[in-house]
N, C-alpha and C. Protein backbone atom coordinates (compact mmCIF):
# COMPACT_ATOMS: atom_id res chain seq x y z
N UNK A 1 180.55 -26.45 -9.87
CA UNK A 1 181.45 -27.58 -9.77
C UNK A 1 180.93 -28.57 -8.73
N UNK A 2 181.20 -30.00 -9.03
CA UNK A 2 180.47 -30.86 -8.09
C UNK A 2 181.16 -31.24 -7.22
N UNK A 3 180.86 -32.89 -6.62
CA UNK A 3 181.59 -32.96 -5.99
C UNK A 3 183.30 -33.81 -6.57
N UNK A 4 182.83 -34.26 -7.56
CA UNK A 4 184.11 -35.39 -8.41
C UNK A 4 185.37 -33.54 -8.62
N UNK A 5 184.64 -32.65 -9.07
CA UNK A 5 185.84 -31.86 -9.58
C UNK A 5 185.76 -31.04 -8.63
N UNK A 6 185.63 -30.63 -7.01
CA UNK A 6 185.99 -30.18 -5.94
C UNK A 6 186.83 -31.09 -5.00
N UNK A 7 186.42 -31.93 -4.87
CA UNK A 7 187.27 -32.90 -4.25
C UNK A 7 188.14 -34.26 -4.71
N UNK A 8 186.67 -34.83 -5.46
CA UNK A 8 188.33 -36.43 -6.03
C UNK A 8 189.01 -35.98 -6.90
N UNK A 9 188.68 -34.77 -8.56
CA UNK A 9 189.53 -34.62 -8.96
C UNK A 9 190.80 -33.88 -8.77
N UNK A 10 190.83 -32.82 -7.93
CA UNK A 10 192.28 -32.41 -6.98
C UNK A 10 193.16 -33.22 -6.42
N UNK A 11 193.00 -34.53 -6.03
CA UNK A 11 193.34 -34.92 -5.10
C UNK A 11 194.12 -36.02 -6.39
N UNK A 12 193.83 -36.67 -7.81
CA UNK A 12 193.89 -36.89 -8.87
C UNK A 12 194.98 -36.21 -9.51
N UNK A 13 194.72 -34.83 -10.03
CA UNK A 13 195.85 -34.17 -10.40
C UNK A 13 196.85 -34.01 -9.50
N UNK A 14 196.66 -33.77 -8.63
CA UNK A 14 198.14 -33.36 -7.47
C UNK A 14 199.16 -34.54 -7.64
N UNK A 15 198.50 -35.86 -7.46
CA UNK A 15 199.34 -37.11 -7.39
C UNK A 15 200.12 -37.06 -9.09
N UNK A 16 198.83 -37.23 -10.07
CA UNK A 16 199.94 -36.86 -11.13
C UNK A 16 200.86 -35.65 -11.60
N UNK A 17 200.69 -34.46 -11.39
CA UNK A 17 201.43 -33.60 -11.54
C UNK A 17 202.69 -33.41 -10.69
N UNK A 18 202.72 -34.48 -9.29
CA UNK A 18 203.66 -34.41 -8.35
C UNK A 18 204.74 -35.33 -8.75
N UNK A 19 204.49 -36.06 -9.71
CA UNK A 19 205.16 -36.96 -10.57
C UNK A 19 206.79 -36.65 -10.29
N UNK A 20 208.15 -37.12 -9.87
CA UNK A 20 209.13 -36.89 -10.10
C UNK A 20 209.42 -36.94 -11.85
N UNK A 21 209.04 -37.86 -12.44
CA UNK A 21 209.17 -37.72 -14.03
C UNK A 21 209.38 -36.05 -14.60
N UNK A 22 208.22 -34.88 -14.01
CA UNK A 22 207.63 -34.10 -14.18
C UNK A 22 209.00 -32.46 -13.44
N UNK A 23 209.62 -32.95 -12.77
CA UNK A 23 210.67 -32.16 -12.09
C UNK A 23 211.30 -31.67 -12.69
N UNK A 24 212.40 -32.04 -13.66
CA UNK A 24 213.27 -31.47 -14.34
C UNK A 24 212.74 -30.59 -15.21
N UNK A 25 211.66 -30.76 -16.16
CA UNK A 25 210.86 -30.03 -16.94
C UNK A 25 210.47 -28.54 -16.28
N UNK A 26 210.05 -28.79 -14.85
CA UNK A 26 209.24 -27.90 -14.15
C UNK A 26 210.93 -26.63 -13.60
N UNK A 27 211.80 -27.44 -13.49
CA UNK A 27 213.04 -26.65 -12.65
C UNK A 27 213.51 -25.45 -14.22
N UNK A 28 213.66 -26.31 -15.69
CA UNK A 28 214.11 -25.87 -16.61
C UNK A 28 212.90 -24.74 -17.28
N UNK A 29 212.04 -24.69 -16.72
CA UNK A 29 211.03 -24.07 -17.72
C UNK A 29 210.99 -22.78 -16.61
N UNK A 30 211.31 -22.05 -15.10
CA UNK A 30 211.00 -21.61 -14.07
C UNK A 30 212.90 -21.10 -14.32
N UNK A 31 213.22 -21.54 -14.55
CA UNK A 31 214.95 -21.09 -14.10
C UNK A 31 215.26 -19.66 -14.69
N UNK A 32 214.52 -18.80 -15.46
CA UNK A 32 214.76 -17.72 -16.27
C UNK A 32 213.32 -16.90 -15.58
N UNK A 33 212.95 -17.20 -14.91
CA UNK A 33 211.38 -16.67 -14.86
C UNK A 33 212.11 -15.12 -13.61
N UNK A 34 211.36 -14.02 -14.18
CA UNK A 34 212.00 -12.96 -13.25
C UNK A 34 211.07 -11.87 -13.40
N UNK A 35 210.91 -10.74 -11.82
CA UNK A 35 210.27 -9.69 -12.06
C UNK A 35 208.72 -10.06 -11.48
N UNK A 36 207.90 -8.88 -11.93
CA UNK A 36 206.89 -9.22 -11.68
C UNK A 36 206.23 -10.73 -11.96
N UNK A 37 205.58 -11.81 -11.51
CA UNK A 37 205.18 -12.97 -11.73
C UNK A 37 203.50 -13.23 -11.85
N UNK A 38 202.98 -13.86 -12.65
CA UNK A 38 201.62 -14.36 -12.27
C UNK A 38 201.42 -15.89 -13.25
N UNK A 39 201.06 -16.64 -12.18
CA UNK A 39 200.95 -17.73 -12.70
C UNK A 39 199.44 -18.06 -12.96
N UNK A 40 198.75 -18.97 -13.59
CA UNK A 40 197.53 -19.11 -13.86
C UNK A 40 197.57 -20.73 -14.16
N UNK A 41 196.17 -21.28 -13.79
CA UNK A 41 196.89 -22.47 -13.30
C UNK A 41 197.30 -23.12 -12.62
N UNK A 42 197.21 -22.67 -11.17
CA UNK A 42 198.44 -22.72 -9.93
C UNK A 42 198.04 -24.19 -9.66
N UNK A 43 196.94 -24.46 -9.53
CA UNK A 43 196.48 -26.21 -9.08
C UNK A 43 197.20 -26.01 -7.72
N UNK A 44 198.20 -27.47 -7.59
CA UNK A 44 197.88 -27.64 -5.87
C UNK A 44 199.51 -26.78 -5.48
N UNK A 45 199.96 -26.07 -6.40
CA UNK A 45 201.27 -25.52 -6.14
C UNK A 45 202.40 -26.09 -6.13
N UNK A 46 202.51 -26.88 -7.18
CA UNK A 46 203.92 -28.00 -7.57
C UNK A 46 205.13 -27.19 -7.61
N UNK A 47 204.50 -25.54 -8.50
CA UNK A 47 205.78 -25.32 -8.85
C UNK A 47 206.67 -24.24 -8.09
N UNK A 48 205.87 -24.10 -7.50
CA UNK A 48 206.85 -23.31 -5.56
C UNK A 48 208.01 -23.99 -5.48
N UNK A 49 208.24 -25.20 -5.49
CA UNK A 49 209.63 -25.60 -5.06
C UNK A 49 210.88 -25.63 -6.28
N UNK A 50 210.42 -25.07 -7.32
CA UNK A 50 211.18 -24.87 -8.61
C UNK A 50 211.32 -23.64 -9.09
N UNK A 51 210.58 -22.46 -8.49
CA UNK A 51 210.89 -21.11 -8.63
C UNK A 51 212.35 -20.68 -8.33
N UNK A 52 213.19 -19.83 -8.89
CA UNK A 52 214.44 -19.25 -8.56
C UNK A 52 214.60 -19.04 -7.34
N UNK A 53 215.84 -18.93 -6.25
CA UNK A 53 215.81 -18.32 -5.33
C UNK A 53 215.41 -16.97 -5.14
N UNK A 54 215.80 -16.14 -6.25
CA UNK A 54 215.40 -14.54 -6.10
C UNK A 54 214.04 -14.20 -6.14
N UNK A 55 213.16 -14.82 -6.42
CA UNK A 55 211.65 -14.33 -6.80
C UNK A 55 211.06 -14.26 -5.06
N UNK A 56 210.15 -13.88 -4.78
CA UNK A 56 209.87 -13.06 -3.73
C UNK A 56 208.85 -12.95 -3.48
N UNK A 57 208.32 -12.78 -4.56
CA UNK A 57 206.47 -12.83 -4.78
C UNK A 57 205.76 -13.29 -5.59
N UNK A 58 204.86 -13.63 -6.00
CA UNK A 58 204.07 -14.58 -7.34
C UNK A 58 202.59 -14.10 -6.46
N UNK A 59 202.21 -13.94 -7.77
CA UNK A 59 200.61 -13.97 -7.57
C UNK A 59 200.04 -15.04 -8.52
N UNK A 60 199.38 -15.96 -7.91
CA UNK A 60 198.59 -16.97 -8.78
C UNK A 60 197.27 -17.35 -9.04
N UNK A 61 196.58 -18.18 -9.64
CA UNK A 61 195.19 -18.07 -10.18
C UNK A 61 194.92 -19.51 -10.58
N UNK A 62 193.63 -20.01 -9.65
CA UNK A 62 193.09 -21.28 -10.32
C UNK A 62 191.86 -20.76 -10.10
N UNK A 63 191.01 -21.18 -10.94
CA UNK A 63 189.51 -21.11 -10.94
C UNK A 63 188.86 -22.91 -9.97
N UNK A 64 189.52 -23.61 -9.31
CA UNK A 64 189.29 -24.59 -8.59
C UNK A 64 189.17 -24.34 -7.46
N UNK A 65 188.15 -23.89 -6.74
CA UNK A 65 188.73 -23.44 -5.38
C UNK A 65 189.10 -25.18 -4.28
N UNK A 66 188.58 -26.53 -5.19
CA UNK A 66 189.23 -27.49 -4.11
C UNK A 66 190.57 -27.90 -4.16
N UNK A 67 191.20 -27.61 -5.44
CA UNK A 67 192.20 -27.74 -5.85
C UNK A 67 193.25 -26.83 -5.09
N UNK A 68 192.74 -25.65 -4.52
CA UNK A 68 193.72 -23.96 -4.18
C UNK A 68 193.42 -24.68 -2.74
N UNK A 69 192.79 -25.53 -1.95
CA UNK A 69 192.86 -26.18 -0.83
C UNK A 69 194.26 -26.65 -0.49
N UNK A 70 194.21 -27.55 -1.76
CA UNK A 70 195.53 -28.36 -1.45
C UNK A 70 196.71 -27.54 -1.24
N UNK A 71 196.57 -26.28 -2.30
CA UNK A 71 197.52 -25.69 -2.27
C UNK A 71 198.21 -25.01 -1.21
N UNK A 72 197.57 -24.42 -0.04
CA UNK A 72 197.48 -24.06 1.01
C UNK A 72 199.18 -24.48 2.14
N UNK A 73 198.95 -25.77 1.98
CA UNK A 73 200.54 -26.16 2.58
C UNK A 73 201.39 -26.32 1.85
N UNK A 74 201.75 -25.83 0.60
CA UNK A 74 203.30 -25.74 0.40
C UNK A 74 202.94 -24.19 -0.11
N UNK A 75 202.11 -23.61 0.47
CA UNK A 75 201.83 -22.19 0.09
C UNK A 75 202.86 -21.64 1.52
N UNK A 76 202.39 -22.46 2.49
CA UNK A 76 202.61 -21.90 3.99
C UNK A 76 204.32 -22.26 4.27
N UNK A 77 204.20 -23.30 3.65
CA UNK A 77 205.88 -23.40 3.53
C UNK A 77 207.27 -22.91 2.36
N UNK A 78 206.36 -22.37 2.10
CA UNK A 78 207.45 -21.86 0.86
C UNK A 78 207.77 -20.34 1.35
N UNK A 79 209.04 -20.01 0.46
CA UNK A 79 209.95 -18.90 1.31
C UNK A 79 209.24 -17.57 0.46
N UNK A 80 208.59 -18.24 -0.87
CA UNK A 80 208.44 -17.12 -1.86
C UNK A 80 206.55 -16.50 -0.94
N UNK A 81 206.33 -14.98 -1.16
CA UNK A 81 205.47 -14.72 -0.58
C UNK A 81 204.01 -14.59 -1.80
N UNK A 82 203.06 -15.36 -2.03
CA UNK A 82 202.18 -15.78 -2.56
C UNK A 82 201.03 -15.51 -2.75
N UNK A 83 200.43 -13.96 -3.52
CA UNK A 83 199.11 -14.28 -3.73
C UNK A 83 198.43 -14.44 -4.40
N UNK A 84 197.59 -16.07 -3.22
CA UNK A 84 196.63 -17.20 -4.37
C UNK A 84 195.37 -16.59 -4.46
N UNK A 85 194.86 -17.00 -5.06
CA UNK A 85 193.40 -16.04 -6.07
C UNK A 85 192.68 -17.31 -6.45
N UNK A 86 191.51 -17.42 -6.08
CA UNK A 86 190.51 -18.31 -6.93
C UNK A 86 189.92 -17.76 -8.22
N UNK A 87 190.47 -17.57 -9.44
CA UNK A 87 189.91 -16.58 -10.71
C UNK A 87 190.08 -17.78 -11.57
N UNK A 88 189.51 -17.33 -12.73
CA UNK A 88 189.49 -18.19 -14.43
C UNK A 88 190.72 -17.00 -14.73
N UNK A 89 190.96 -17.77 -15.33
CA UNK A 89 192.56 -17.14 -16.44
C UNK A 89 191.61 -16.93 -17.81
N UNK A 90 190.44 -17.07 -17.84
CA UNK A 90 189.78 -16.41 -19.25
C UNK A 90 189.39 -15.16 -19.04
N UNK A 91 189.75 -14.64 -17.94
CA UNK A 91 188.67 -13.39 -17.52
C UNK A 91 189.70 -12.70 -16.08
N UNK A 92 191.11 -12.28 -16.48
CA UNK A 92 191.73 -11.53 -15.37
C UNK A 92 191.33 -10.18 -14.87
N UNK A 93 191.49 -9.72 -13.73
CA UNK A 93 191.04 -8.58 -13.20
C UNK A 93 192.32 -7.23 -13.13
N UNK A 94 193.37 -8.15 -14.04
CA UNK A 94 194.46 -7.42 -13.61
C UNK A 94 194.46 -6.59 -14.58
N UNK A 95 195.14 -5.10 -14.48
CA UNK A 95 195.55 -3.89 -15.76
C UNK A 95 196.37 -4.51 -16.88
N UNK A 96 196.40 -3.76 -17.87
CA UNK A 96 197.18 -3.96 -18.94
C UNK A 96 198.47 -3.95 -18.78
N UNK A 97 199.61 -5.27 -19.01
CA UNK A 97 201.13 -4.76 -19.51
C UNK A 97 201.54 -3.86 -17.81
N UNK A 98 201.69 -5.31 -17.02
CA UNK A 98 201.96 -5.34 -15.59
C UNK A 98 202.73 -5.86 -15.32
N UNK A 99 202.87 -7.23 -15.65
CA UNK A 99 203.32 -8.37 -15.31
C UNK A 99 205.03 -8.74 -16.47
N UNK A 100 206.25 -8.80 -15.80
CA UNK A 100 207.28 -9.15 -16.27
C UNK A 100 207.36 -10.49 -17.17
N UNK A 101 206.26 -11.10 -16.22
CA UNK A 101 206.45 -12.87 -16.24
C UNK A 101 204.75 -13.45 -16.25
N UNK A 102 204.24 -14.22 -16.89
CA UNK A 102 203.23 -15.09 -16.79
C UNK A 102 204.31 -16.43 -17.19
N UNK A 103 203.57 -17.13 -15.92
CA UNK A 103 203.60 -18.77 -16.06
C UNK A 103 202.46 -19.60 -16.12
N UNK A 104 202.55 -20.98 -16.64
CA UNK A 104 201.37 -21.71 -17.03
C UNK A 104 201.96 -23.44 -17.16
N UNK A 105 201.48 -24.00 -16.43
CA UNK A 105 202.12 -25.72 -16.58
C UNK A 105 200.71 -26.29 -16.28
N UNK A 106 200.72 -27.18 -17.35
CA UNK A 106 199.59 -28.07 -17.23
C UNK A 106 198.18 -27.71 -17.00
N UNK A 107 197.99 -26.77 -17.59
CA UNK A 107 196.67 -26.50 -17.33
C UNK A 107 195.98 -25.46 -18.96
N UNK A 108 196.61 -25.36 -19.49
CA UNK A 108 196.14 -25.08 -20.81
C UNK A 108 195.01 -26.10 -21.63
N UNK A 109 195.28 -27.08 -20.95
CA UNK A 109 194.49 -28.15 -21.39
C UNK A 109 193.09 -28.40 -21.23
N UNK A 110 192.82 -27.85 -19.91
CA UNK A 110 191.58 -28.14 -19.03
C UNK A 110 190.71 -26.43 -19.16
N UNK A 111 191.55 -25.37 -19.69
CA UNK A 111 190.79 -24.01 -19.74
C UNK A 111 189.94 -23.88 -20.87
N UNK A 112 188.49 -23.64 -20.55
CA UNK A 112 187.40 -24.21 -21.53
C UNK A 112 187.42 -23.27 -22.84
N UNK A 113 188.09 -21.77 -21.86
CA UNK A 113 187.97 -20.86 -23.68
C UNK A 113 189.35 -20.56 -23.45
N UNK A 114 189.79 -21.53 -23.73
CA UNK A 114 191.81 -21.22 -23.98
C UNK A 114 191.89 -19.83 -24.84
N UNK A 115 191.70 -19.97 -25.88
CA UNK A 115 191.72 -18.67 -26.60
C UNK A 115 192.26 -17.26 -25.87
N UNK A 116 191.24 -17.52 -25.52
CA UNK A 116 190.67 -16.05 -24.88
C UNK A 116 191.59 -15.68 -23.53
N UNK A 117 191.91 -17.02 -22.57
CA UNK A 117 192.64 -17.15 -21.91
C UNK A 117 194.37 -16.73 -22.23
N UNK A 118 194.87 -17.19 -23.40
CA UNK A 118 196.26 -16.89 -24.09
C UNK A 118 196.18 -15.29 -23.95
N UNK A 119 194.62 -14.81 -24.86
CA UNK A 119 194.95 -13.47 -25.17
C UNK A 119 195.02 -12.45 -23.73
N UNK A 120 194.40 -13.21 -22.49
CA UNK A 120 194.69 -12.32 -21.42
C UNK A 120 195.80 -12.43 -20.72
N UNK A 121 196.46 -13.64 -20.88
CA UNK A 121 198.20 -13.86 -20.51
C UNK A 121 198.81 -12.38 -21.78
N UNK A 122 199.08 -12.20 -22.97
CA UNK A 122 199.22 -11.22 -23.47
C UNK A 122 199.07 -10.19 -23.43
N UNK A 123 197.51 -9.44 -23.07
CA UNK A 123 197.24 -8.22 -22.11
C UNK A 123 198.00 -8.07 -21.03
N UNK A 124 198.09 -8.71 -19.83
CA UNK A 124 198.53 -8.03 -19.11
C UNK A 124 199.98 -8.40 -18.68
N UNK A 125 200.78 -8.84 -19.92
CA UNK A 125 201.92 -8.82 -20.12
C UNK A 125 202.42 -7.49 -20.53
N UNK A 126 204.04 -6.86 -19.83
CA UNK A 126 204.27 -5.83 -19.89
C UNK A 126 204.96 -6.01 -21.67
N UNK A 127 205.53 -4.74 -22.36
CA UNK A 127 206.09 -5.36 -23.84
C UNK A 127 207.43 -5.60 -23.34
N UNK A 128 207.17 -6.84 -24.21
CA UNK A 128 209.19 -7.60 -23.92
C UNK A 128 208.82 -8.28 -22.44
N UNK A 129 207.83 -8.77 -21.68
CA UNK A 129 207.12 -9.44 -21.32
C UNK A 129 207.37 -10.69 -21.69
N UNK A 130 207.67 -12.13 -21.62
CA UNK A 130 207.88 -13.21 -21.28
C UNK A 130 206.50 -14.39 -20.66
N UNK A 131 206.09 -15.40 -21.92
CA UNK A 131 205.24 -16.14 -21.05
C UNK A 131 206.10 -17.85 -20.92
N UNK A 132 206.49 -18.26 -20.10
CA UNK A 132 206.69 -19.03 -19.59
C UNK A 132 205.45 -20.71 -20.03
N UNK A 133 205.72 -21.73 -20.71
CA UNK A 133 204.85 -22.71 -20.71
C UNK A 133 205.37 -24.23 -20.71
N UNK A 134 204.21 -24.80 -19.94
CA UNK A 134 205.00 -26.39 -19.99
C UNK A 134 203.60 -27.09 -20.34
N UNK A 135 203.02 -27.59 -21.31
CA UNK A 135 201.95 -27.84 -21.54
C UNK A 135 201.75 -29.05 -22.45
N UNK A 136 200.99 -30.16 -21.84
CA UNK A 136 200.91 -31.45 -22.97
C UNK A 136 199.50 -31.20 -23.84
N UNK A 137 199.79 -32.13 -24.89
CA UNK A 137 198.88 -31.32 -25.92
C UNK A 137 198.88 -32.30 -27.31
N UNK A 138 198.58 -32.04 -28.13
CA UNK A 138 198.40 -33.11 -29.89
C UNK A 138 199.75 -33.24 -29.94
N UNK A 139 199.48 -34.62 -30.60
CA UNK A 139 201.04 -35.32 -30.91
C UNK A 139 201.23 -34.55 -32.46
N UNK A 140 202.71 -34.84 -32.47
CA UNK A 140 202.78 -34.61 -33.86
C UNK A 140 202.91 -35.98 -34.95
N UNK A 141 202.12 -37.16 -34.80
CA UNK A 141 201.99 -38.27 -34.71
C UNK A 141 200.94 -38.29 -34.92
N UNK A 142 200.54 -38.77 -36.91
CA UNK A 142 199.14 -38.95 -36.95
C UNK A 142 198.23 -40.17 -36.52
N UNK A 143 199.29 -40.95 -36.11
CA UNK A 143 198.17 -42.31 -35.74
C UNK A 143 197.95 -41.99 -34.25
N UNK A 144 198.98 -41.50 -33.69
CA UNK A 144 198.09 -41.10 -32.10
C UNK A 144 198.14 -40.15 -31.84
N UNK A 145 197.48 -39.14 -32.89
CA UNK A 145 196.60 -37.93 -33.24
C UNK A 145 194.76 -38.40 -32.79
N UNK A 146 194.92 -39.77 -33.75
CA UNK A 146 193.73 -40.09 -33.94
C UNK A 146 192.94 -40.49 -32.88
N UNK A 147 193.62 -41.78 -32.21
CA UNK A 147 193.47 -42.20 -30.47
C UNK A 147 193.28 -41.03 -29.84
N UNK A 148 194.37 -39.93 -29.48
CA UNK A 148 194.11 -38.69 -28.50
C UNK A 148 192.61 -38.34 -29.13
N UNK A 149 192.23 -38.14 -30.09
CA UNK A 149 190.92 -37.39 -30.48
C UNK A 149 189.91 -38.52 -29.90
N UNK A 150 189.78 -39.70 -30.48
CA UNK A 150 189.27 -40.63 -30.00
C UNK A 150 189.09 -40.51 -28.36
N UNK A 151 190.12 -40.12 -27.64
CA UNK A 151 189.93 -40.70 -26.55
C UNK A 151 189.50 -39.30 -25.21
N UNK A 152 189.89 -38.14 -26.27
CA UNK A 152 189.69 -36.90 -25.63
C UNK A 152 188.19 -36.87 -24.91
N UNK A 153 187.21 -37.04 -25.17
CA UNK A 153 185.94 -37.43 -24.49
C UNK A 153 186.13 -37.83 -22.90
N UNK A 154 186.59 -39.12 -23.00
CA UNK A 154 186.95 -39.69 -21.36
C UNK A 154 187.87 -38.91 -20.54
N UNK A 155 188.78 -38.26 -21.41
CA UNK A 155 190.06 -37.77 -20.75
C UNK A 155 189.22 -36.35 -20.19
N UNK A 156 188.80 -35.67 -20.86
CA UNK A 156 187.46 -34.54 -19.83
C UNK A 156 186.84 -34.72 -18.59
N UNK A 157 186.33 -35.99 -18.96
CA UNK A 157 185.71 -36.46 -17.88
C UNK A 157 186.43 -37.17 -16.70
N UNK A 158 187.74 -37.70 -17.12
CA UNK A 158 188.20 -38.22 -15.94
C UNK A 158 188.76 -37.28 -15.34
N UNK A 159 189.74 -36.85 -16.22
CA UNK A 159 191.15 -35.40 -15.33
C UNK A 159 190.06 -33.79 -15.67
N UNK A 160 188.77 -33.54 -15.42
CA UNK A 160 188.39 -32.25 -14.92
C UNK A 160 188.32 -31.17 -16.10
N UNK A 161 188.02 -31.77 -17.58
CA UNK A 161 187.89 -31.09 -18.27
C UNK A 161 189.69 -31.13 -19.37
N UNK A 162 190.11 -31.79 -19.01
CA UNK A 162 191.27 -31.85 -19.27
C UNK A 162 191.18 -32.66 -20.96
N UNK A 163 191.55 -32.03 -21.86
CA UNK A 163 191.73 -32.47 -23.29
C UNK A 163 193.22 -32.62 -23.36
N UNK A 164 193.31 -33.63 -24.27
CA UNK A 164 194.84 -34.69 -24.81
C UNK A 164 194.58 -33.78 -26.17
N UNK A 165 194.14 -33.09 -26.81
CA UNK A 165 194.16 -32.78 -28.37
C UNK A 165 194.43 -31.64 -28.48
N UNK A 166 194.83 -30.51 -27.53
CA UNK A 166 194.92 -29.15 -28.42
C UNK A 166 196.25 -28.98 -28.58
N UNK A 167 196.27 -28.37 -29.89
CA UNK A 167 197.79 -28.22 -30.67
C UNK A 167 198.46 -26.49 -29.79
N UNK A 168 198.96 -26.66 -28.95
CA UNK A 168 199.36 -25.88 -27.92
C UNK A 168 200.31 -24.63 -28.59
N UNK A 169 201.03 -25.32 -29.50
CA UNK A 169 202.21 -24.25 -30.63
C UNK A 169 201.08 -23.25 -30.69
N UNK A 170 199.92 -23.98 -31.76
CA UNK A 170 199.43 -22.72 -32.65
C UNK A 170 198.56 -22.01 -31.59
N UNK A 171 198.24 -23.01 -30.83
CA UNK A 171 197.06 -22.04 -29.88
C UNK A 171 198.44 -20.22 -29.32
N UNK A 172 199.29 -20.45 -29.00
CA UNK A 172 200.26 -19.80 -28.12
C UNK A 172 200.44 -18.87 -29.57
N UNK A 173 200.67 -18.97 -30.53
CA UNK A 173 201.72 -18.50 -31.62
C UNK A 173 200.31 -17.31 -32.29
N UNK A 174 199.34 -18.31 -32.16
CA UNK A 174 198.00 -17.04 -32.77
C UNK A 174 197.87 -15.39 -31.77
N UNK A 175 198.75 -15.71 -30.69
CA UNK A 175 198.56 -14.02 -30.00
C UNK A 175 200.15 -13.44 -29.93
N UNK A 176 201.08 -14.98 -29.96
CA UNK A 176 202.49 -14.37 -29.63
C UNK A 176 203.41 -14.48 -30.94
N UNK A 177 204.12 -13.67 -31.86
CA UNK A 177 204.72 -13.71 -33.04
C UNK A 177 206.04 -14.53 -32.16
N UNK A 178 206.26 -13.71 -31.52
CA UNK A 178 208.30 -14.21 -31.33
C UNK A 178 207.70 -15.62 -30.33
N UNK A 179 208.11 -16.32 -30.74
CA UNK A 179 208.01 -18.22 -30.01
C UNK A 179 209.28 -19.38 -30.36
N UNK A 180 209.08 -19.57 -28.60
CA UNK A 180 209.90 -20.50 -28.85
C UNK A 180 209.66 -22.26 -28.68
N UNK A 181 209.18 -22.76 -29.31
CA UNK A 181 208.98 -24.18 -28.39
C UNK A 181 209.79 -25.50 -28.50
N UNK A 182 210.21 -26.47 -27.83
CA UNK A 182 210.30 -27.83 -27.79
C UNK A 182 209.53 -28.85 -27.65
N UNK A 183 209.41 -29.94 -28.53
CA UNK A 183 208.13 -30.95 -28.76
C UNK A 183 208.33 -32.15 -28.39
N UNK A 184 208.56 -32.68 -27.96
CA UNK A 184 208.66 -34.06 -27.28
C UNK A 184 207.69 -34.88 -26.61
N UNK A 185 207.66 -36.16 -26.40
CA UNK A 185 207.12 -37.01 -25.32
C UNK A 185 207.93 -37.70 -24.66
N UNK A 186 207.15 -37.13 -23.18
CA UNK A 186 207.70 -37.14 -21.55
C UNK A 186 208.20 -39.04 -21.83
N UNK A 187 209.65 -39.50 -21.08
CA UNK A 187 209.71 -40.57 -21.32
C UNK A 187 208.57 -41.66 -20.29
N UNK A 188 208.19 -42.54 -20.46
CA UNK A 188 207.76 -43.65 -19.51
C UNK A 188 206.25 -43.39 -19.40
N UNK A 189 205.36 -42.42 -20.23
CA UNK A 189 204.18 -41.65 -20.06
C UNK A 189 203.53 -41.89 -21.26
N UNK A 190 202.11 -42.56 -21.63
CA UNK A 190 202.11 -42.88 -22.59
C UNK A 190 202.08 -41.83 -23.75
N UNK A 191 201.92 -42.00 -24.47
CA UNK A 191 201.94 -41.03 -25.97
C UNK A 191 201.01 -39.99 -26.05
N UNK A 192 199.36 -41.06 -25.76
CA UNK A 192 198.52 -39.54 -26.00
C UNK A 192 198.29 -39.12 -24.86
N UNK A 193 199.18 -39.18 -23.52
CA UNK A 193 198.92 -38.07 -22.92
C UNK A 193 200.08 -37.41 -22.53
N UNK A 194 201.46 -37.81 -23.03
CA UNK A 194 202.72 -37.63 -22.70
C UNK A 194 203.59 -36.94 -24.03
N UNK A 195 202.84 -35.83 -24.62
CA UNK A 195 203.32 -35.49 -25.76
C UNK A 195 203.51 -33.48 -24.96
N UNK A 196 204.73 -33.02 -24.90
CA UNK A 196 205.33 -31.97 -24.54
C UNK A 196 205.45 -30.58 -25.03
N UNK A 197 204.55 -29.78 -24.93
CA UNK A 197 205.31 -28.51 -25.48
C UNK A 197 205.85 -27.41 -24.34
N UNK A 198 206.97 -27.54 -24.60
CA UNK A 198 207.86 -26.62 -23.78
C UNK A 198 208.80 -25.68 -24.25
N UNK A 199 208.22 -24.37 -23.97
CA UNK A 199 208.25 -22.75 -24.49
C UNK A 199 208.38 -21.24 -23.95
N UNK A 200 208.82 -20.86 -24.52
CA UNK A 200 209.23 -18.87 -24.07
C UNK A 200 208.23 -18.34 -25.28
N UNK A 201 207.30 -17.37 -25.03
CA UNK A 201 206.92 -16.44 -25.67
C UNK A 201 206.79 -14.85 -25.17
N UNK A 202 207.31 -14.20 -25.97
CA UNK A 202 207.69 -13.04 -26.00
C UNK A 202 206.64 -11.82 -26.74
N UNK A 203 206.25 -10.82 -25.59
CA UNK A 203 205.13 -9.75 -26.23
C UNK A 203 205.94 -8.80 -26.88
């Protein structure tokens, strides 16, 4: 990693993901989350201040280590006790059917073998296990289907690998049968990058 995606691009995502727009989504998708926790994804740690009061511990995972920088002070200030991990979510170190809870916001987008990544949120989900997702992704809108594809190129390169085009349902639904999602675009955000899937899947 260079220097654009160790340092300017962290500093990039944090500002947009810190978005108040982005709050309510983050409080409603975290409000059921219970038990063992692992988030993947963690970036600069937005969603510490939207976890339940009862949770206690979270273990999390970015493969950014400039990004897990940032994270550092609302790591130190938060009540919940936290351990951050510099790992890829394509490749966990954790046992099988552990974890109560996996969470994931905004970062499905930017994980280069998503795939593979889903299927290890599923491994080491316990059964009846719960994955938690807030993830933007393909419109269901074929004319700015076309633009997002069109424009997915730059959008890599600017936000860190970050793609506007993957259809997030099916990616999630090819490892998890029981799914739940909501599809929308975020208001005031444009289209192809403000298109919503927000979901419970169940092992």
């Amino acid at each position: 990693m260079g220097f654009y995606s160790q340092v300017i691009a962290p500093r990039l995502i944090d500002a947009a993901m810190s978005s108040p727009t982005l709050s309510a989504y983050r409080r409603e998708i975290l409000a059921d989350v219970t038990g063992e926790v692992l988030e993947i994804g963690f970036g600069s740690g937005v969603n510490l201040s939207y976890y339940p009061e009862h949770l206690q511990k979270l273990i999390t995972i970015d493969a950014n280590a400039g990004i897990n920088k940032l994270a550092q002070k609302r790591i130190q200030s938060s009540s919940i006790q936290v351990d951050n991990r510099v790992l890829s979510g394509e490749d966990l170190p954790m046992a099988d059917n552990i974890f109560d809870t996996v969470v994931s916001t905004f970062c499905l987008c930017s994980i280069s073998q998503v795939t593979q990544a889903i299927n290890e949120i599923h491994r080491v989900l316990k059964p009846g296990g719960r994955y938690f997702f807030l993830e933007h992704g393909l419109s269901d809108e074929a004319n700015i289907q076309v633009w997002q594809n069109r424009l997915n190129p730059l959008s890599k390169a600017i936000g860190d690998g970050c793609n506007i085009n993957r259809n997030i349902r099916q990616l999630v639904a090819a490892q998890f049968a029981n799914l739940t999602v909501e599809q929308f675009y975020i208001p005031k955000i444009p289209k192809i990058s403000g298109y919503l899937y927000k979901g419970v899947a169940v092992k």
